[in-house]
Each structure stands twice: as C-alpha cells, then as structure tokens.
PDB file of N, CA and C in Angstrom:
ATOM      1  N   UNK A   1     150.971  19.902 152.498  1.00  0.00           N
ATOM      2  CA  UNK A   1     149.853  19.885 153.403  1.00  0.00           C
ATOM      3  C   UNK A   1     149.286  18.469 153.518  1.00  0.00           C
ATOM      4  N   UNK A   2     149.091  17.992 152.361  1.00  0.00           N
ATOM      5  CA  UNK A   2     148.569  16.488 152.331  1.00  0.00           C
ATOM      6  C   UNK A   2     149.599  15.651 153.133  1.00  0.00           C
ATOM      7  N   UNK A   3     150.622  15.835 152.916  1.00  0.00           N
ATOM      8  CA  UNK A   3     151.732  14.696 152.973  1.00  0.00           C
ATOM      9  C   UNK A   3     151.894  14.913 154.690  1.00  0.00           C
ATOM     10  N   UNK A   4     151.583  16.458 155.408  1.00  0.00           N
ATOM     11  CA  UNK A   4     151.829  16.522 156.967  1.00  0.00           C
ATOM     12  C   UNK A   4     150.879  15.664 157.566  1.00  0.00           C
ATOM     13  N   UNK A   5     149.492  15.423 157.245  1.00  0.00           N
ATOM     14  CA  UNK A   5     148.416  14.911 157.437  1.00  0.00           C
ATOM     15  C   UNK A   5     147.933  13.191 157.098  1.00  0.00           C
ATOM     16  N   UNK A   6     149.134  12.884 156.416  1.00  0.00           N
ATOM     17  CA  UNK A   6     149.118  11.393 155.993  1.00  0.00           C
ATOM     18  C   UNK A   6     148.683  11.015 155.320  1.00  0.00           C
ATOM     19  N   UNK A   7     147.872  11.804 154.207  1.00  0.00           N
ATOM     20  CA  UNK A   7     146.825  11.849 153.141  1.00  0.00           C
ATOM     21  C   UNK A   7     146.822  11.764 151.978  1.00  0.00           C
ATOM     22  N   UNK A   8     146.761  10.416 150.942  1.00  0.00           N
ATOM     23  CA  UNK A   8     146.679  10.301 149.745  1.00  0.00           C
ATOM     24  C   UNK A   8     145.919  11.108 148.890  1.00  0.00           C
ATOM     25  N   UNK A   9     146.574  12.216 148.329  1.00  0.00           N
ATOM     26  CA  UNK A   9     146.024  12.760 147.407  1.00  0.00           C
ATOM     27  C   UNK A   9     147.229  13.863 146.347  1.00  0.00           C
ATOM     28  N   UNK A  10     146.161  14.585 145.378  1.00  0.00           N
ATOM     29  CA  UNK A  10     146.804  15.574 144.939  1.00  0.00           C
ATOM     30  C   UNK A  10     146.696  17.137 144.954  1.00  0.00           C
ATOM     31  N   UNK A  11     147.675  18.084 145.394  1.00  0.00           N
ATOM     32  CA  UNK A  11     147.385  19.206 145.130  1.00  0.00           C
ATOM     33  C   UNK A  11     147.870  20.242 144.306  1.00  0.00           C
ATOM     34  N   UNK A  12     147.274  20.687 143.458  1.00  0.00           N
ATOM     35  CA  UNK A  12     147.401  21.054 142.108  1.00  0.00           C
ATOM     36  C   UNK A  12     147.573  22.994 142.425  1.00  0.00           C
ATOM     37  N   UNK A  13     148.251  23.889 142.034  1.00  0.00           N
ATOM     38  CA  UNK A  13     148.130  25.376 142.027  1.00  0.00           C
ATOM     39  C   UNK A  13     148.233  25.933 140.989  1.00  0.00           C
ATOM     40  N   UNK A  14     147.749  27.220 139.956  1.00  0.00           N
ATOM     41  CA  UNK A  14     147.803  27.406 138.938  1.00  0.00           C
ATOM     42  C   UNK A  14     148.034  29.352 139.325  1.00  0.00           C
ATOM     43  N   UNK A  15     148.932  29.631 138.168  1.00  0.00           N
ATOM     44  CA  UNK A  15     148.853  30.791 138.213  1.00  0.00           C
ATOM     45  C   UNK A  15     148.167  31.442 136.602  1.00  0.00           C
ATOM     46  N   UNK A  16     146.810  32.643 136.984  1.00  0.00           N
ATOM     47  CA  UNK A  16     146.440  33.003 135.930  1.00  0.00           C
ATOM     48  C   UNK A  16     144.989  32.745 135.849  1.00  0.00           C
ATOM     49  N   UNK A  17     144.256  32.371 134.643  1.00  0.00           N
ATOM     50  CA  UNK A  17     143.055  32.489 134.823  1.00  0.00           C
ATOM     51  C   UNK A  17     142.627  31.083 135.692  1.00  0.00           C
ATOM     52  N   UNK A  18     141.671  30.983 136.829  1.00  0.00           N
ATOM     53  CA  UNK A  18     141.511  29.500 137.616  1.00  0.00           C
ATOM     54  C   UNK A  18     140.534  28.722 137.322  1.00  0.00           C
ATOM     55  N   UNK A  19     139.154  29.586 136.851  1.00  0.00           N
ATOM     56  CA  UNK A  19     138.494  28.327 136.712  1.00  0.00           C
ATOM     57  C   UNK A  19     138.634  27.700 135.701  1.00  0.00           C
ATOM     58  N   UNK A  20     139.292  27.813 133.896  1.00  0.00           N
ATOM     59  CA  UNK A  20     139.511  27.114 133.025  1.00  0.00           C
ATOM     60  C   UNK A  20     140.445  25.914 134.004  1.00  0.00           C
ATOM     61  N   UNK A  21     141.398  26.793 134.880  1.00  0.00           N
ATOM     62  CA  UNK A  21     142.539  25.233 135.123  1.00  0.00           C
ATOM     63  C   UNK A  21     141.874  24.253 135.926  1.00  0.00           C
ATOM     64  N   UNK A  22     141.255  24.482 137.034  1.00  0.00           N
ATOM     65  CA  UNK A  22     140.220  23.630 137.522  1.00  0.00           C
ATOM     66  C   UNK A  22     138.978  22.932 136.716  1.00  0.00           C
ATOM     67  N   UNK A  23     138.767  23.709 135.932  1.00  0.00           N
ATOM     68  CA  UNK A  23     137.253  22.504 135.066  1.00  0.00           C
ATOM     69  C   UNK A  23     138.139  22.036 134.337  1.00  0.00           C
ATOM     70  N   UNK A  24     139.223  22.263 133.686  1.00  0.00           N
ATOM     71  CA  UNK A  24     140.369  20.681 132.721  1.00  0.00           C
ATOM     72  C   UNK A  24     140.754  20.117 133.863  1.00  0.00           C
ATOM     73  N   UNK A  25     141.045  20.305 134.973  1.00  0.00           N
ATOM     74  CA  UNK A  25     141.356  18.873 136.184  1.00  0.00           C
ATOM     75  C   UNK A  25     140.193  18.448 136.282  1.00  0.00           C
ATOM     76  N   UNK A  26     139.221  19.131 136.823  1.00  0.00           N
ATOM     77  CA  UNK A  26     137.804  18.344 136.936  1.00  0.00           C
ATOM     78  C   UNK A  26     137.916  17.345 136.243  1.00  0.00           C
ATOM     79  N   UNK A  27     137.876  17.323 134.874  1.00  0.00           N
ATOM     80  CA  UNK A  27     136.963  16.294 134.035  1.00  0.00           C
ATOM     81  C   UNK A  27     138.083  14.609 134.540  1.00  0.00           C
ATOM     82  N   UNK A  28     138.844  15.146 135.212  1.00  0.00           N
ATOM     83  CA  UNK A  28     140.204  13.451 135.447  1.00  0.00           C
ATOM     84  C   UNK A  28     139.474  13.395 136.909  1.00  0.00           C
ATOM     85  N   UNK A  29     138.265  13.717 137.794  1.00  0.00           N
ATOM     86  CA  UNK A  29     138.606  13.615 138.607  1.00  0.00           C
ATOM     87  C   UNK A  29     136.844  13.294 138.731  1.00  0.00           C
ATOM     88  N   UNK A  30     136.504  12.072 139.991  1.00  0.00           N
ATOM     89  CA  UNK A  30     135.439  11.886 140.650  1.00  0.00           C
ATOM     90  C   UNK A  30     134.756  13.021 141.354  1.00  0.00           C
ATOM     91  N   UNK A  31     135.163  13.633 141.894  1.00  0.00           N
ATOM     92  CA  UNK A  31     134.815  14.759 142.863  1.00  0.00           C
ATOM     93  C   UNK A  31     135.419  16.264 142.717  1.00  0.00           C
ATOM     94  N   UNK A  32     134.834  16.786 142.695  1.00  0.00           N
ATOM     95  CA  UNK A  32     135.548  18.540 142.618  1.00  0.00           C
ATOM     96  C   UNK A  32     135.347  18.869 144.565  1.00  0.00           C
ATOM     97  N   UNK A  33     135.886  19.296 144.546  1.00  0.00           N
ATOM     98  CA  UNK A  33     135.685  19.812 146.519  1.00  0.00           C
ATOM     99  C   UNK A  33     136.644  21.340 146.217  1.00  0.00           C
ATOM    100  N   UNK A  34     135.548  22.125 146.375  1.00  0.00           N
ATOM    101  CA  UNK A  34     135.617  23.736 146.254  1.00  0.00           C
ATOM    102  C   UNK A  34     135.396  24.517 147.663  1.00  0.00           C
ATOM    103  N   UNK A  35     136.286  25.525 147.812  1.00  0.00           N
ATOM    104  CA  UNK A  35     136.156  25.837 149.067  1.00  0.00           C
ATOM    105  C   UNK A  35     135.468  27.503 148.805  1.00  0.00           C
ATOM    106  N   UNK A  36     134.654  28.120 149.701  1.00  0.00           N
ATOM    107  CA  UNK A  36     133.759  28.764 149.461  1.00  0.00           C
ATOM    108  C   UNK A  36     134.478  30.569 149.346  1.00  0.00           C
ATOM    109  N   UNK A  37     134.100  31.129 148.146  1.00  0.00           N
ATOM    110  CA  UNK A  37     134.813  32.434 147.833  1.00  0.00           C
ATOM    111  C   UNK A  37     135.137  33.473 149.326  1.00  0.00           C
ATOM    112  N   UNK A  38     136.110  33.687 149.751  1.00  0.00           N
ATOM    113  CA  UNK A  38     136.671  34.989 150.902  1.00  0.00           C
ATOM    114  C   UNK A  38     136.735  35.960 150.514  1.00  0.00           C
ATOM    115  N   UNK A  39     135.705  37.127 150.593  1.00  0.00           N
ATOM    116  CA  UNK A  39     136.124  38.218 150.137  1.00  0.00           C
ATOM    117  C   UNK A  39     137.374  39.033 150.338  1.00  0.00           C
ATOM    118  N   UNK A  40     137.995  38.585 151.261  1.00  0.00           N
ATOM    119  CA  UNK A  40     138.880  39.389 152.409  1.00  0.00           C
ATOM    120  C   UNK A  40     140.103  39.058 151.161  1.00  0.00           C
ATOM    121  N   UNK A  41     140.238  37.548 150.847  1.00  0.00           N
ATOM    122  CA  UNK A  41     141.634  36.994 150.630  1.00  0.00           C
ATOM    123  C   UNK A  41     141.385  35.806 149.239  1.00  0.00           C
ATOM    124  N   UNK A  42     142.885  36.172 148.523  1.00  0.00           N
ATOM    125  CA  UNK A  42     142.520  36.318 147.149  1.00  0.00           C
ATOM    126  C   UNK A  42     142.992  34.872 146.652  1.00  0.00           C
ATOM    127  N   UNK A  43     142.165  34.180 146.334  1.00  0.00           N
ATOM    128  CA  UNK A  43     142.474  32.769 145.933  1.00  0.00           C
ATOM    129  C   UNK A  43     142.488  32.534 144.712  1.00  0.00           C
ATOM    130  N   UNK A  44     141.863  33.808 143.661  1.00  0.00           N
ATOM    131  CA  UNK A  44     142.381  33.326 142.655  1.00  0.00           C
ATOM    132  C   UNK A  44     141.315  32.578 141.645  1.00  0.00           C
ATOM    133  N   UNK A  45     140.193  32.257 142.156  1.00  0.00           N
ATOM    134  CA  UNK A  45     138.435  31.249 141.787  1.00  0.00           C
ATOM    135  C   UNK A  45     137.900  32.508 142.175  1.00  0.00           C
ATOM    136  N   UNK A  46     137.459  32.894 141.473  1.00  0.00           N
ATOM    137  CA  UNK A  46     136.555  34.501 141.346  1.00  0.00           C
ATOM    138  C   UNK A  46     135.114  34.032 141.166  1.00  0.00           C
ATOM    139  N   UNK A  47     134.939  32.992 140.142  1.00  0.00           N
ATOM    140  CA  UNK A  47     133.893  32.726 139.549  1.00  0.00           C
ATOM    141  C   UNK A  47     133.218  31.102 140.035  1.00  0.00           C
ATOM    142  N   UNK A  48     133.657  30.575 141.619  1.00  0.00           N
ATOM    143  CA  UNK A  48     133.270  28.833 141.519  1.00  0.00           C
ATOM    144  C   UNK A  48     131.943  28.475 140.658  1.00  0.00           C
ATOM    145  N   UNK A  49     131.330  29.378 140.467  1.00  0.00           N
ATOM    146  CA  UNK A  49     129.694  28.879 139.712  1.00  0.00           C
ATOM    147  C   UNK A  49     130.440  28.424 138.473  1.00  0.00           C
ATOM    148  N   UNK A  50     131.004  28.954 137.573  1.00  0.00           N
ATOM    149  CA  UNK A  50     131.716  28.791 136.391  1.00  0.00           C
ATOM    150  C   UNK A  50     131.902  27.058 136.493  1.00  0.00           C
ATOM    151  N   UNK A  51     132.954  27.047 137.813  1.00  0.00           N
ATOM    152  CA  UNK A  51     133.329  25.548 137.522  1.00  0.00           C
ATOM    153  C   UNK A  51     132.681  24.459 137.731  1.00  0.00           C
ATOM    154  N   UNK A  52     131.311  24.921 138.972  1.00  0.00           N
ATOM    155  CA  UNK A  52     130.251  24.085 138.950  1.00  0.00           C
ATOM    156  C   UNK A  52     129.534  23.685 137.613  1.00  0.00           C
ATOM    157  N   UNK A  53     129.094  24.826 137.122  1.00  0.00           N
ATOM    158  CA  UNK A  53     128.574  24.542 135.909  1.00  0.00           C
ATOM    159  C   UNK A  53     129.189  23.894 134.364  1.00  0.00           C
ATOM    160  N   UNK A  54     130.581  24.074 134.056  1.00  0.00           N
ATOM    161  CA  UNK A  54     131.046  23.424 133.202  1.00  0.00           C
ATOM    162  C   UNK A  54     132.457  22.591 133.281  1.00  0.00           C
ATOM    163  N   UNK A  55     132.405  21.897 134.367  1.00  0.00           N
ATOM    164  CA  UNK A  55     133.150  20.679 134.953  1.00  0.00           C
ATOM    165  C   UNK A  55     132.452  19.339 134.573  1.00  0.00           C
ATOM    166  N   UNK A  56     131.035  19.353 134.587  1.00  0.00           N
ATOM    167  CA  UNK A  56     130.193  18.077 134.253  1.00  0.00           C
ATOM    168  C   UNK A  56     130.880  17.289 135.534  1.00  0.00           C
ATOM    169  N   UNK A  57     131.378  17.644 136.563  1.00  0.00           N
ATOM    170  CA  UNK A  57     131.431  16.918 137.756  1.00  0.00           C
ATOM    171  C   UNK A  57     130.602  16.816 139.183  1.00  0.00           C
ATOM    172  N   UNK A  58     130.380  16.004 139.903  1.00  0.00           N
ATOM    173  CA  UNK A  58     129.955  16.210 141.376  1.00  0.00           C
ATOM    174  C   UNK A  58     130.677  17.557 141.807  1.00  0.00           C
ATOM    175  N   UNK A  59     130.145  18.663 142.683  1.00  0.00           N
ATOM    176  CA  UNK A  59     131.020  19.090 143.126  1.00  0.00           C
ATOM    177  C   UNK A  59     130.824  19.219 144.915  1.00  0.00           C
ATOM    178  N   UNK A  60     130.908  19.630 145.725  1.00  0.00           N
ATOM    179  CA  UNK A  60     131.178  19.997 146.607  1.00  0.00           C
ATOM    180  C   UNK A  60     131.715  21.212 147.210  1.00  0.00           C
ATOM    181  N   UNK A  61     130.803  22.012 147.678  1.00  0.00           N
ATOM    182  CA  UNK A  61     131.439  23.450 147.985  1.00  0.00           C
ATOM    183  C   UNK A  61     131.355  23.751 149.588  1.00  0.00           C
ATOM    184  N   UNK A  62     133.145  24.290 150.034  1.00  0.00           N
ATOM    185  CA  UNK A  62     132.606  24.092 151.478  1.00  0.00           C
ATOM    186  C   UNK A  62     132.402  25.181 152.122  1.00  0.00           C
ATOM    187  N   UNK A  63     131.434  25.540 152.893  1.00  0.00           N
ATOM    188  CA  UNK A  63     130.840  27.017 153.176  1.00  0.00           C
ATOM    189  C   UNK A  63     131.941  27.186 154.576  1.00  0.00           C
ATOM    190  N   UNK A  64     132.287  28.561 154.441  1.00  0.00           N
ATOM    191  CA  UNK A  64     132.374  28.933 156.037  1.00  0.00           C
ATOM    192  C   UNK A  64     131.518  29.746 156.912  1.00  0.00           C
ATOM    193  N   UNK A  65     131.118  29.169 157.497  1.00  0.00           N
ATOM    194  CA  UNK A  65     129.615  30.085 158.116  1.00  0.00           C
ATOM    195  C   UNK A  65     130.016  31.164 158.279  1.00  0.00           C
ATOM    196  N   UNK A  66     131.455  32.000 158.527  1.00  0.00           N
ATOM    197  CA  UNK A  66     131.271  33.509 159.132  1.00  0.00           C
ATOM    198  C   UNK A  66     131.830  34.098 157.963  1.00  0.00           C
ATOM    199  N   UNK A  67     132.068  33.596 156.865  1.00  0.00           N
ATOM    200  CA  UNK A  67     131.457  34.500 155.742  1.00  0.00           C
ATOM    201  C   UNK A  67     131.000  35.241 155.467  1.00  0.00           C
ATOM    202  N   UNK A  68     130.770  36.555 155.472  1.00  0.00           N
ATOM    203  CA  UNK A  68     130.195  37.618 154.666  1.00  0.00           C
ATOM    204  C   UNK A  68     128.627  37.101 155.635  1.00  0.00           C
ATOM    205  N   UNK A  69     128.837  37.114 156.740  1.00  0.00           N
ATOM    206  CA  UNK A  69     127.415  37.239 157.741  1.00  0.00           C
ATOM    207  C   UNK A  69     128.301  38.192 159.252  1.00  0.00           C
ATOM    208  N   UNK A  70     126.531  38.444 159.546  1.00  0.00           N
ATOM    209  CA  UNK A  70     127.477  38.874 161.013  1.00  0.00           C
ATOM    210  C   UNK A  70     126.211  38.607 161.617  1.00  0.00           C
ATOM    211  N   UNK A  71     126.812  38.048 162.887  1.00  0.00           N
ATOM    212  CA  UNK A  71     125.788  37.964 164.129  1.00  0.00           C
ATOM    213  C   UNK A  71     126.468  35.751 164.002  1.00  0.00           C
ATOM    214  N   UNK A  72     125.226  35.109 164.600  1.00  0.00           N
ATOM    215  CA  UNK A  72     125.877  33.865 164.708  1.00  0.00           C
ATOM    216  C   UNK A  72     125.297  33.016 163.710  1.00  0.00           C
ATOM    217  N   UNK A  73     126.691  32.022 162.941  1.00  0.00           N
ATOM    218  CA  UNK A  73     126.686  30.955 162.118  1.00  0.00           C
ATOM    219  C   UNK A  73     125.275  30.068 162.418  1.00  0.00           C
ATOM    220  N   UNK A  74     124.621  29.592 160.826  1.00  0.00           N
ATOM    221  CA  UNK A  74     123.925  28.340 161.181  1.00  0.00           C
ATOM    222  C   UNK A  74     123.872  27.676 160.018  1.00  0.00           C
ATOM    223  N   UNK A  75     123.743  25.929 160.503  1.00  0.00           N
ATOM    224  CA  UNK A  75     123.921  25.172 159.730  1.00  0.00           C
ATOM    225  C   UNK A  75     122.975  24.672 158.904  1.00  0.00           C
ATOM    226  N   UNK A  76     121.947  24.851 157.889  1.00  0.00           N
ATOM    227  CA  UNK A  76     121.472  24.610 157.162  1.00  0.00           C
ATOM    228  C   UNK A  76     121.056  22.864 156.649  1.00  0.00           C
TER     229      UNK A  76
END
C-alpha cells in the first residue's frame, strides 16, 4: 500500500493479541496514528484506549464520521 503511493514508511501486521503488538512498536516510534474501531469489520484493536494509554506515545486517532452515527457527519 505504501510502496503504490510512493510513501516512505512501515507497515507492520500481527496475528493474535493487537494491542500488546502495537504498544512494543509504539515505544520505536514518534507517532502512533490509529484508525478508529468499525464495528461492522474486524481489525483485530478491540481495545485502542489500551494503546493510547500504555504506549507513552503521541497518538493520533482517525475518526470516521459515519461511524456508529446516523443522520449527517460533523466535524468537531
């Protein structure tokens, strides 16, 4: 995905419990960028508060407005 997009980076996948494997990458990393829980579809981060809270990193969580709302998105 990175590499279609031209984009220096890394992407990491883990099978099993996720937020332990994400807060041990956290701590190698400037930024955490978390994408916001889907009820619909199973990613596997059950718990992102977990990794907010014991990552000791910045994090970043990215909302999708039509999330678990109905009627129309707003941006906060």
């Amino acid at each position: 995905m990175l590499l279609n997009e031209s984009i220096l980076g890394e992407w990491h996948m883990a099978i099993g419990l996720t937020e332990p494997f994400v807060t041990r990458w956290a701590h190698c990393a400037d930024l955490v960028i978390l994408g916001q829980r889907i009820p619909d579809h199973d990613t596997g981060l059950y718990h992102p508060e977990d990794v907010v809270l014991s990552c000791s990193r910045p994090v970043l969580v990215i909302l999708m407005p039509a999330v678990g709302r109905t009627g129309s998105a707003r941006m906060c």
